[in-house]
C-alpha atoms as a PDB file:
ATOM      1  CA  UNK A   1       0.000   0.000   0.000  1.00  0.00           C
ATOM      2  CA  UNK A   2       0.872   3.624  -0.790  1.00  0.00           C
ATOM      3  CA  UNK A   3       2.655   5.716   1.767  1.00  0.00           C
ATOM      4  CA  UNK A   4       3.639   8.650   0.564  1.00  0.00           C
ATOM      5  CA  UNK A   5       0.733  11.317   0.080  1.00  0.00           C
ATOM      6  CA  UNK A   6       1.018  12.249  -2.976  1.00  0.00           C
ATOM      7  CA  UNK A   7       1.508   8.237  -4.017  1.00  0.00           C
ATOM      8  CA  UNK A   8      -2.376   8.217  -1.854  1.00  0.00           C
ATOM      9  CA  UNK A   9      -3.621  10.945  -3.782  1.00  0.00           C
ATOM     10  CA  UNK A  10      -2.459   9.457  -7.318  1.00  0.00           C
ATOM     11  CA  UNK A  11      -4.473   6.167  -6.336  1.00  0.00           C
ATOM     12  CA  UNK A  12      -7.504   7.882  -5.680  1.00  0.00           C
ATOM     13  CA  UNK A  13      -7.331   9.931  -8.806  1.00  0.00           C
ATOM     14  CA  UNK A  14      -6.632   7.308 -11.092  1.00  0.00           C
ATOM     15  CA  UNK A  15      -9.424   5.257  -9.761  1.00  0.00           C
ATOM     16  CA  UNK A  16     -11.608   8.754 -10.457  1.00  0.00           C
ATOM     17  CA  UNK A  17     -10.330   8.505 -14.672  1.00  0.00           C
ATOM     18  CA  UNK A  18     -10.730   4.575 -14.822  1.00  0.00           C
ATOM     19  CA  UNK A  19     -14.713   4.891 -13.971  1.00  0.00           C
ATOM     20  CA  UNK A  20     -14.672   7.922 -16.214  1.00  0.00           C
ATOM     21  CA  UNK A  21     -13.398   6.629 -18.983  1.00  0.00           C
ATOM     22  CA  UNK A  22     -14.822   3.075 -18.498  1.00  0.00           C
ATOM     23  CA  UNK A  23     -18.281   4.852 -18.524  1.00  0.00           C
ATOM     24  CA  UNK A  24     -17.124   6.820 -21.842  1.00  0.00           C
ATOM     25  CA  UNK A  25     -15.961   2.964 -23.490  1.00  0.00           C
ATOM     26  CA  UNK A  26     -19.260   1.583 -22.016  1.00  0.00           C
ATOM     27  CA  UNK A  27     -21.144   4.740 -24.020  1.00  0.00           C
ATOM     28  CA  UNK A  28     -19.238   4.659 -27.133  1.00  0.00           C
ATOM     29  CA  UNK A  29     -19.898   0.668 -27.338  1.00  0.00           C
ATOM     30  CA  UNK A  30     -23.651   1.492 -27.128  1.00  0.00           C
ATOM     31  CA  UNK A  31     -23.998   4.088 -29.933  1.00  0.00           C
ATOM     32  CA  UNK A  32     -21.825   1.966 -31.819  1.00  0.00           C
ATOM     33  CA  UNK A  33     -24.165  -1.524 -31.519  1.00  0.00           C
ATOM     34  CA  UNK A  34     -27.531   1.282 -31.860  1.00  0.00           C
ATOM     35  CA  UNK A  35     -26.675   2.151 -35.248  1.00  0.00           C
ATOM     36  CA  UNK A  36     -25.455  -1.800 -36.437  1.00  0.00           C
ATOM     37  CA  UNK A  37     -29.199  -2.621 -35.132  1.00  0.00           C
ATOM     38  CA  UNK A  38     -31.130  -0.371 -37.128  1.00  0.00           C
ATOM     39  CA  UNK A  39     -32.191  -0.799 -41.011  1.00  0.00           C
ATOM     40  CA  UNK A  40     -34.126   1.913 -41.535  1.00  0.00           C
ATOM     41  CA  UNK A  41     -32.064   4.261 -43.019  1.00  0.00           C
ATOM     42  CA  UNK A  42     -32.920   7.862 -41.800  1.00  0.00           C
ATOM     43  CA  UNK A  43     -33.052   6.359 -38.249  1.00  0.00           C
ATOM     44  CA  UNK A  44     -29.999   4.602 -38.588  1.00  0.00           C
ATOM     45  CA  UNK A  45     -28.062   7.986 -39.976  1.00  0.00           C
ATOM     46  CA  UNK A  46     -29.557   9.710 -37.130  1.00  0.00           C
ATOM     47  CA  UNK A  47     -27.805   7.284 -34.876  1.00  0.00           C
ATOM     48  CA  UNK A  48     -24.804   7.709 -37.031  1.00  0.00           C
ATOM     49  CA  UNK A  49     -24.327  11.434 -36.238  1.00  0.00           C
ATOM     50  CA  UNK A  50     -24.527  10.543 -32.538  1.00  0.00           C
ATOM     51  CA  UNK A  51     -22.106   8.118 -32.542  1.00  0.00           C
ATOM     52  CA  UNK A  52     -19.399  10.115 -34.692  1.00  0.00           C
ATOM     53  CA  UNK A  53     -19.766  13.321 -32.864  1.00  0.00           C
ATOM     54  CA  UNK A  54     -19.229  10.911 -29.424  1.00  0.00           C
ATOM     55  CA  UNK A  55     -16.097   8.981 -31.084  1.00  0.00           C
ATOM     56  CA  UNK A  56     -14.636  12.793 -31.721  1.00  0.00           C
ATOM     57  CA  UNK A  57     -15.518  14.116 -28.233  1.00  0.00           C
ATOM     58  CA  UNK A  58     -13.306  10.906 -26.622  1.00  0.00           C
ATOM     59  CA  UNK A  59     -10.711  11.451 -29.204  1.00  0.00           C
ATOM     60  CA  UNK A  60     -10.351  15.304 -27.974  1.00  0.00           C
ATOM     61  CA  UNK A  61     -10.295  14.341 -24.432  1.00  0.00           C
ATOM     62  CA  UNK A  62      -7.956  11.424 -24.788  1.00  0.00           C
ATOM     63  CA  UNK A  63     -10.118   8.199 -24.137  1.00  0.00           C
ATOM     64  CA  UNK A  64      -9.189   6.876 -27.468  1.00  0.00           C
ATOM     65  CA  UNK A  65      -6.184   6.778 -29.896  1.00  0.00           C
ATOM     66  CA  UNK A  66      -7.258   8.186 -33.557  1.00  0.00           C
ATOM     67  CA  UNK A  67      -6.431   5.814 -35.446  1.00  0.00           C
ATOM     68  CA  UNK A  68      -9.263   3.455 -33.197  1.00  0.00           C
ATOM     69  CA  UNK A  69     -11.378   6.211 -33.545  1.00  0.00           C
ATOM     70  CA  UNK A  70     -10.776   6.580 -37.552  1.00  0.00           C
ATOM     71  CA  UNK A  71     -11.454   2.881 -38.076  1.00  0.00           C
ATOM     72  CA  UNK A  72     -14.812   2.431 -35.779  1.00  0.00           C
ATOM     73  CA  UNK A  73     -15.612   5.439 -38.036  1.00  0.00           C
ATOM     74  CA  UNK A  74     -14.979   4.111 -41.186  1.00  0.00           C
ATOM     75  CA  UNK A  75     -16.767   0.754 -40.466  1.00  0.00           C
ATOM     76  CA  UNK A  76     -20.269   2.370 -39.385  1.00  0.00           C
ATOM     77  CA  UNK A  77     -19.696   4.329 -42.167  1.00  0.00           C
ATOM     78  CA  UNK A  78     -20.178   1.269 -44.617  1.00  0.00           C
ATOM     79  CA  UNK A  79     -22.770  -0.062 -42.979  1.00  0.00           C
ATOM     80  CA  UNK A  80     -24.834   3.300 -43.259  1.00  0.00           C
ATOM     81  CA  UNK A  81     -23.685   3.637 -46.702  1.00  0.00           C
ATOM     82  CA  UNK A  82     -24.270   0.120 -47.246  1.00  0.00           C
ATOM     83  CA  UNK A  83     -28.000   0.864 -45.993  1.00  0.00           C
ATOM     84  CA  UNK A  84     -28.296   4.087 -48.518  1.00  0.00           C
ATOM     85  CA  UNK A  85     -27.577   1.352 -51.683  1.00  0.00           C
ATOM     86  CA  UNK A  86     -29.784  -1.189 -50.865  1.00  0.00           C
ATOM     87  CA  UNK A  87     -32.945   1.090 -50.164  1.00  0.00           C
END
């Protein structure tokens, strides 16, 4: 166990950013799946918005690396786009 104060206060801290940014993950994972479940396709760009403007709000605060960011981007992408061609 920790000793030194500021070794105490770093502990208590870094517990403080794991929830945080466990609850951002947990968030991002959610828009993510909401768009892959709908078909409709003015619902499911709807959902798409949400989800990109999230991915870029973790990405500025430094929850997720870019290049993640770029490629769960790029694959919802398809599947909206993907949803546009068949309709």
């Amino acid at each position: 166990m920790a000793t030194h104060q500021s070794a105490k206060k770093r502990i208590r801290s870094s517990e403080k950013r794991r929830v945080r940014n466990q609850a951002a993950r947990s968030e991002l994972n959610t828009l993510i799946k909401k768009v892959y479940s709908l078909e409709d396709k003015e619902k499911a760009e709807a959902a798409y918005k949400e989800a990109v403007s999230f991915i870029d709000k973790t990405v500025g605060k430094g929850r997720l690396h870019k290049n993640t960011a770029a490629r769960k981007k790029s694959a919802i992408t398809k599947y909206v786009n993907k949803l546009n061609a068949e309709k």
